[in-house]
N, C-alpha and C. Protein backbone atom coordinates (compact mmCIF):
# COMPACT_ATOMS: atom_id res chain seq x y z
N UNK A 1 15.76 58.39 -11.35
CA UNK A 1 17.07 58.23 -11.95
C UNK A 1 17.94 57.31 -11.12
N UNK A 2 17.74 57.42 -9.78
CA UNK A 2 18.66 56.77 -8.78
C UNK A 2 18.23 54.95 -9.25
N UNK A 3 16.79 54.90 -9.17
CA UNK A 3 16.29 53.35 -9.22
C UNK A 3 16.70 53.03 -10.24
N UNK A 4 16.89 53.48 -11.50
CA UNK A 4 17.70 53.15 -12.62
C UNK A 4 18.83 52.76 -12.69
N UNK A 5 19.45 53.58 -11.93
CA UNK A 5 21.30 53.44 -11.84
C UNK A 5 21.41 51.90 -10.94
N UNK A 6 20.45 51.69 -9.90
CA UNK A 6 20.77 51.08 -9.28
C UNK A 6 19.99 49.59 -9.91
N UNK A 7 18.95 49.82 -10.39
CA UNK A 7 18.90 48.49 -11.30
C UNK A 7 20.01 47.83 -12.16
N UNK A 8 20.27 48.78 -12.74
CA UNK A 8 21.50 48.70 -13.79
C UNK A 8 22.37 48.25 -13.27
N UNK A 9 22.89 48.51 -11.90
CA UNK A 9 24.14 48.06 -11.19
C UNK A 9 24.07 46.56 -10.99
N UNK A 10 22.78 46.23 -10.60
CA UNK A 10 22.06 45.10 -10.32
C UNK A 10 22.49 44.23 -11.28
N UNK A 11 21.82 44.49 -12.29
CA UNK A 11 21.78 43.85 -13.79
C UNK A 11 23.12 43.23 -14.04
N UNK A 12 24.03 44.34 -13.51
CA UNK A 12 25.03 43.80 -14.28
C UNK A 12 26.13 43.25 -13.73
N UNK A 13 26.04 43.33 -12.32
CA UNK A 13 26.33 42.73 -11.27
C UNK A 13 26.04 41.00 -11.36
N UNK A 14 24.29 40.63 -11.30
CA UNK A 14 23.85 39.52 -11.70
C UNK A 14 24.35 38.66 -13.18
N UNK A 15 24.61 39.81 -14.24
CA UNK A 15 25.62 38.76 -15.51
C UNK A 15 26.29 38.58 -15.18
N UNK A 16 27.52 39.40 -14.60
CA UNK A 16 28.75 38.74 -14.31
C UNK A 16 28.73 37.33 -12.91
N UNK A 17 28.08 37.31 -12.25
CA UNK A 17 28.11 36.45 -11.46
C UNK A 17 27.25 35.38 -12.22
N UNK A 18 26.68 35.45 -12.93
CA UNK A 18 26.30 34.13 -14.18
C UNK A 18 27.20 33.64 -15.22
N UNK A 19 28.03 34.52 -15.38
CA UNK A 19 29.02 34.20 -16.88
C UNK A 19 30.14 33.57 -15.97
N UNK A 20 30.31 33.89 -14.57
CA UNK A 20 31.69 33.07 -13.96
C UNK A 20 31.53 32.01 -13.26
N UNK A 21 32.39 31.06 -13.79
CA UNK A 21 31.95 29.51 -13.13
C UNK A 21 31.90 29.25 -12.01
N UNK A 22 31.42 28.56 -10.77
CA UNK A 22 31.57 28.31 -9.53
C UNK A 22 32.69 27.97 -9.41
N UNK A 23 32.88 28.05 -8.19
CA UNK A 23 34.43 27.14 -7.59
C UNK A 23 34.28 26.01 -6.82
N UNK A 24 33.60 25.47 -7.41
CA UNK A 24 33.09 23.85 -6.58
C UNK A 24 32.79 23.29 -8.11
N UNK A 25 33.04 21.65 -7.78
CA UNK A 25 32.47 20.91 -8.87
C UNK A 25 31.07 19.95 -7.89
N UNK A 26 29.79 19.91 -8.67
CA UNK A 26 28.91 18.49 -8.36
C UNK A 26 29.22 17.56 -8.97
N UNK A 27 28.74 16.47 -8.18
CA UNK A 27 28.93 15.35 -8.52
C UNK A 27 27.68 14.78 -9.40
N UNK A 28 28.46 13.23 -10.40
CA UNK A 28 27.58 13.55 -11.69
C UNK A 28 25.86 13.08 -11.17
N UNK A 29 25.85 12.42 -9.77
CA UNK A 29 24.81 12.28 -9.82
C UNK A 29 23.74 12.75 -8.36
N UNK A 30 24.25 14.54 -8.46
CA UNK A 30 23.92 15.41 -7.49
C UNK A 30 22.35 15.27 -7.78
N UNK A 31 21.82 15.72 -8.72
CA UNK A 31 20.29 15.98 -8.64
C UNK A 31 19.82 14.93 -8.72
N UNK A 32 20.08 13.71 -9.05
CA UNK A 32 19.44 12.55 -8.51
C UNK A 32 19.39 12.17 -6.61
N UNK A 33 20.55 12.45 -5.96
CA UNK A 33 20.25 12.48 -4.66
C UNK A 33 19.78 13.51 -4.26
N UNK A 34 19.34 14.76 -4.54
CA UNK A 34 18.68 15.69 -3.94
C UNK A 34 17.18 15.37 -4.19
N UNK A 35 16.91 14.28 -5.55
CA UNK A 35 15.37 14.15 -5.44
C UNK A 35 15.47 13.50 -4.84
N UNK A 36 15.72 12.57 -4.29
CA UNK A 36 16.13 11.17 -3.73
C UNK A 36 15.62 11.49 -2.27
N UNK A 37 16.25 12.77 -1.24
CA UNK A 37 15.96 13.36 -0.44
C UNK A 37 15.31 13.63 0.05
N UNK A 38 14.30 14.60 -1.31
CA UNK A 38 13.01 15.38 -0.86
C UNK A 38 12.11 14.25 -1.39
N UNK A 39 12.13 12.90 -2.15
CA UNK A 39 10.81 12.50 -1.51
C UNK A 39 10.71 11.53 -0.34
N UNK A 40 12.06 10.76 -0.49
CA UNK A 40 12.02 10.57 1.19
C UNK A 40 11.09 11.55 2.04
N UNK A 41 11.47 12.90 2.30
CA UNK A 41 11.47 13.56 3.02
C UNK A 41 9.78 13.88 2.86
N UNK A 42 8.91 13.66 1.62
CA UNK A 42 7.59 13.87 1.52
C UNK A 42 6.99 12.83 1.96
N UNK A 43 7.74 11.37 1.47
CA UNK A 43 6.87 10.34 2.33
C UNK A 43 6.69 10.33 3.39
N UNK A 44 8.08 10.67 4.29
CA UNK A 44 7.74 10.27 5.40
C UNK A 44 7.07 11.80 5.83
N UNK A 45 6.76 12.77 5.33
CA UNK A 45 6.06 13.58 6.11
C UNK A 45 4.50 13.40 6.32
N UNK A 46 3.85 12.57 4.45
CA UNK A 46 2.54 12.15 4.23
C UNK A 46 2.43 10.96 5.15
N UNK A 47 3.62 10.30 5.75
CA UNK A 47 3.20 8.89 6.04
C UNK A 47 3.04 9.06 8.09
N UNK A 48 3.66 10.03 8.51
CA UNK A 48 3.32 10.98 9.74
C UNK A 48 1.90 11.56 9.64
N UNK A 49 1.73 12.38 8.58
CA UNK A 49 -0.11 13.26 8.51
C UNK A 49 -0.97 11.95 8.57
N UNK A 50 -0.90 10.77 8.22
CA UNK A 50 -1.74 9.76 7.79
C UNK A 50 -1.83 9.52 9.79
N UNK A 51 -0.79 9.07 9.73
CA UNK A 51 -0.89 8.83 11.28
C UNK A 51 -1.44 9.56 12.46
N UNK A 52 -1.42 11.12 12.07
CA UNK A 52 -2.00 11.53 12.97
C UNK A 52 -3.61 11.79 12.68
N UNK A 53 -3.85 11.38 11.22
CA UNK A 53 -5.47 11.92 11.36
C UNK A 53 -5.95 10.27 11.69
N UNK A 54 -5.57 9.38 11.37
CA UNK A 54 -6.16 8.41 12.36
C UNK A 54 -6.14 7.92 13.68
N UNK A 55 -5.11 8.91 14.36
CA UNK A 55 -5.11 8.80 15.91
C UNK A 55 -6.06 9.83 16.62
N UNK A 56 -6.15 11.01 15.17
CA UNK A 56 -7.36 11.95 15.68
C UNK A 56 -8.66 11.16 15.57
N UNK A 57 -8.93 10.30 14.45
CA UNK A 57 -9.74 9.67 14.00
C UNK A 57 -10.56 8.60 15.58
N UNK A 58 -10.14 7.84 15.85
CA UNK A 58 -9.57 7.07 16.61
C UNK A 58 -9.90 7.61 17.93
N UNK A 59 -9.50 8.66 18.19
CA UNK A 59 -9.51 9.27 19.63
C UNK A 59 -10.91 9.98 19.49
N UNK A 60 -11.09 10.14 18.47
CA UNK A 60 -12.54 11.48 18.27
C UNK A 60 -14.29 10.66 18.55
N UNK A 61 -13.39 9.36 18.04
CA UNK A 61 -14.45 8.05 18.09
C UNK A 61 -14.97 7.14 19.52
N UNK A 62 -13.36 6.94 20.06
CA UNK A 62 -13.50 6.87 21.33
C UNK A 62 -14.35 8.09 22.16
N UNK A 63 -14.50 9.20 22.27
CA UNK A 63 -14.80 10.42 22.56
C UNK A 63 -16.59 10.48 22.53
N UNK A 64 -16.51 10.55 21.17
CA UNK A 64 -18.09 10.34 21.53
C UNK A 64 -18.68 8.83 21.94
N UNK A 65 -18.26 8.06 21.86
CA UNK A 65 -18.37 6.90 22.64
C UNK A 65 -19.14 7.50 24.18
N UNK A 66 -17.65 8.20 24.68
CA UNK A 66 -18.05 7.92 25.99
C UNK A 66 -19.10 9.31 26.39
N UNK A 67 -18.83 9.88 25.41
CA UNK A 67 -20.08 11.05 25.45
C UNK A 67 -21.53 10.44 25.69
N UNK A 68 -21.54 9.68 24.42
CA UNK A 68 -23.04 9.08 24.78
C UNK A 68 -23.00 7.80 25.67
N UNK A 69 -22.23 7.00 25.95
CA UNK A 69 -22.63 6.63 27.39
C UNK A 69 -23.15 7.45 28.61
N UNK A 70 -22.46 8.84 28.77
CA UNK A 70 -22.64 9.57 29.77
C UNK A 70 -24.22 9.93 29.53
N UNK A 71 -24.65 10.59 28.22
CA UNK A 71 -26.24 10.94 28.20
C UNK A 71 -27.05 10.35 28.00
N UNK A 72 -26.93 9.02 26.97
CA UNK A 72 -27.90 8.42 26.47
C UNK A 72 -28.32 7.04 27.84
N UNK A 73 -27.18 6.37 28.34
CA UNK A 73 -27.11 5.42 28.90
C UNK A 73 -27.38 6.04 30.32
N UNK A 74 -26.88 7.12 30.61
CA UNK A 74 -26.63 7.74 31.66
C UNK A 74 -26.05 6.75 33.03
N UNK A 75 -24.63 6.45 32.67
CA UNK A 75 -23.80 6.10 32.71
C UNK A 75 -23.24 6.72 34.50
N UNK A 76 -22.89 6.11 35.25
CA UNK A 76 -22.35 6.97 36.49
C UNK A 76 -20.57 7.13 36.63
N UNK A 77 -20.46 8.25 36.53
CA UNK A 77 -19.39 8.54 36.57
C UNK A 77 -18.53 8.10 37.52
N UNK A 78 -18.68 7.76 38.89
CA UNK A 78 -18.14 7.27 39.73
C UNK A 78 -17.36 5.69 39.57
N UNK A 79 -18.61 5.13 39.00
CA UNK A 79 -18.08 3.28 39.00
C UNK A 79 -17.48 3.49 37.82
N UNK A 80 -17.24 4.13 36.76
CA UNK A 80 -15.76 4.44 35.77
C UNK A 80 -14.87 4.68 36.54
N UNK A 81 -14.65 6.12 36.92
CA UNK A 81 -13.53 6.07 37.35
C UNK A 81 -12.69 5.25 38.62
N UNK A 82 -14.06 4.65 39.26
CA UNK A 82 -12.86 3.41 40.02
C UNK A 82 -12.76 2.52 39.16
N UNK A 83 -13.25 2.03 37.51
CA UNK A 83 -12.94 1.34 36.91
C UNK A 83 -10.91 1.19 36.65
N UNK A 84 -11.55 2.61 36.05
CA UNK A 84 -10.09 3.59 35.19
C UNK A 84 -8.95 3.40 36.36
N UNK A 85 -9.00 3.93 37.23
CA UNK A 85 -8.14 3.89 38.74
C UNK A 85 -7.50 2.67 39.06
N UNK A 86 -8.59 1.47 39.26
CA UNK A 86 -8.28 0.14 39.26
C UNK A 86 -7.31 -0.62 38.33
N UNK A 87 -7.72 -0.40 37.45
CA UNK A 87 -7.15 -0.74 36.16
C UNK A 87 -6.26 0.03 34.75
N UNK A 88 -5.53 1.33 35.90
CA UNK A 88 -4.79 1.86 35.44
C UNK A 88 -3.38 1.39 34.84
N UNK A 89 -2.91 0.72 35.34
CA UNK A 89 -1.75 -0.04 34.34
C UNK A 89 -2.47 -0.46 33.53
N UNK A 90 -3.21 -1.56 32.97
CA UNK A 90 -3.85 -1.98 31.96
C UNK A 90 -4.31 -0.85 31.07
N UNK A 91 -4.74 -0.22 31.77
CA UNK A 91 -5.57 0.83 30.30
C UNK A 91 -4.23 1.62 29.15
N UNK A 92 -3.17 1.95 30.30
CA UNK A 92 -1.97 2.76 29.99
C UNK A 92 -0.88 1.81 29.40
N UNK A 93 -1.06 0.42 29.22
CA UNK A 93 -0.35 -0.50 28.45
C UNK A 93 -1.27 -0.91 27.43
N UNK A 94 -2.53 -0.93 27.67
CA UNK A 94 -2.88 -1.35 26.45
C UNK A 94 -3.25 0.18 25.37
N UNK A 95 -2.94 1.35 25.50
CA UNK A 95 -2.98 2.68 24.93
C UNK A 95 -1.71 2.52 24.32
N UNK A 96 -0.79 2.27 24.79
CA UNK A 96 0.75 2.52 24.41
C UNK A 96 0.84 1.38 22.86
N UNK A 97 0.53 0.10 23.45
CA UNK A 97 0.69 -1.21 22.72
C UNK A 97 0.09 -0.42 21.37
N UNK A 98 -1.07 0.05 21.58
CA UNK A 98 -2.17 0.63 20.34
C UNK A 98 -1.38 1.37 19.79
N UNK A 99 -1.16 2.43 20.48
CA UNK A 99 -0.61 3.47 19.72
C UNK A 99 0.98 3.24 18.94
N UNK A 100 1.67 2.17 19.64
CA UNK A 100 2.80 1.94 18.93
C UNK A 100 2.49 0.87 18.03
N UNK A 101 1.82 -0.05 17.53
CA UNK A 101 0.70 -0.59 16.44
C UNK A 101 0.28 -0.02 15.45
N UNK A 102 -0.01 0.94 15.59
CA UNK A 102 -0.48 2.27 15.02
C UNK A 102 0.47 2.96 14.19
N UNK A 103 1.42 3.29 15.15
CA UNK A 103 2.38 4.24 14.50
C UNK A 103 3.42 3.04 13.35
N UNK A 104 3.61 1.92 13.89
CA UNK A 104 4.30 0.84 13.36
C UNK A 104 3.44 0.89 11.83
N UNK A 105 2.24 0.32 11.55
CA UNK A 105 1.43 0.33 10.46
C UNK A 105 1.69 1.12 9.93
N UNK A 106 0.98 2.52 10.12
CA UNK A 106 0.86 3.71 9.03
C UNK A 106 2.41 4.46 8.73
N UNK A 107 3.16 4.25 9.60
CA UNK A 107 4.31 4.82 9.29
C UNK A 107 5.65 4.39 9.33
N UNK A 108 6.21 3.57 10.13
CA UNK A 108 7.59 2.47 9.49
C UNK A 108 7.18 1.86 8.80
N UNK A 109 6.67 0.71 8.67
CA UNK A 109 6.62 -0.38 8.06
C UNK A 109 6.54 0.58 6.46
N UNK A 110 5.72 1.19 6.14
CA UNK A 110 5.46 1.56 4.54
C UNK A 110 6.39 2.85 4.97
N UNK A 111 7.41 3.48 5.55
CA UNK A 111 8.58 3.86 4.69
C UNK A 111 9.30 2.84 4.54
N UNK A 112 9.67 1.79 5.70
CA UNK A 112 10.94 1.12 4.98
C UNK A 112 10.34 0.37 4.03
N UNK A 113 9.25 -0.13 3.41
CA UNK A 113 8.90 -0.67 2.37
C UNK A 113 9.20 0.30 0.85
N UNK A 114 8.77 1.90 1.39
CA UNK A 114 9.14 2.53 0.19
C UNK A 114 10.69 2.55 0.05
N UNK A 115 11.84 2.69 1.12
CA UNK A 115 12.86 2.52 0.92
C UNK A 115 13.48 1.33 0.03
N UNK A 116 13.12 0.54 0.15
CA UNK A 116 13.67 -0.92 0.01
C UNK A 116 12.98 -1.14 -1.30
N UNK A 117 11.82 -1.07 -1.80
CA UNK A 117 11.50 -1.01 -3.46
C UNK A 117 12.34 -0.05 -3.82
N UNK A 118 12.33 0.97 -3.31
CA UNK A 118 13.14 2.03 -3.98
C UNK A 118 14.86 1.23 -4.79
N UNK A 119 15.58 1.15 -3.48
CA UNK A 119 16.63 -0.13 -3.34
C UNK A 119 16.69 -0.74 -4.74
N UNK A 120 15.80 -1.75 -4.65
CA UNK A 120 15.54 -2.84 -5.50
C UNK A 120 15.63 -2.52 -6.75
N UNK A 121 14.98 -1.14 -7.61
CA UNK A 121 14.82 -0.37 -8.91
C UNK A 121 16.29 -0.43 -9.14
N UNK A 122 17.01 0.54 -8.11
CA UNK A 122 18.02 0.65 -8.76
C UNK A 122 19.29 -0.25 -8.83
């Protein structure tokens, strides 16, 4: 009996707060900028996922690379890493250069491209 009463209260609680108008006005072209928003907000989230599965991509590749140098070639670990050591600025500028290449491609360049067609439509 109680869950009744209190549905009911519910019920009718919820009409009246439907039958009375807000106290704010939108503007006439609110739900056009709220889609406007969220797909911004999807591109650039798909255009981030893109980026990171090809840096996983990318890194996973490099990876076994040097995997099978180590077994197949059998490779000495030592004359790498005085490679790596030696030529530590270089490796760590040319990683960065890549990776901001990278991120430039898959993800500015094609949002502000989707921005700017976007632009253009309207």
């Amino acid at each position: 009996m109680q869950k009744d009463d209190k549905n009911i209260r519910i019920d009718n609680l919820l009409d009246e707060t439907l039958k009375t108008p807000p106290g704010f006005l939108l503007s006439e072209n609110f739900a056009e900028k709220v889609a406007d928003k969220m797909r911004r907000s999807f591109v650039w989230r798909q255009y981030v996922k893109e980026f990171f599965v090809y840096l996983a991509t990318i890194t996973g590749v490099v990876a076994i690379f040097i995997l099978m140098a180590f077994f197949w070639i059998e490779a000495d670990w030592q004359k790498w890493q005085t490679f790596a050591l030696n030529n530590q600025s270089w490796i760590i500028g040319l990683n960065i250069i890549g990776l901001f290449v990278l991120f430039a491609d898959r993800v500015l360049l094609r949002f502000f491209f989707f921005r700017f067609s976007r632009h253009e439509i309207n």
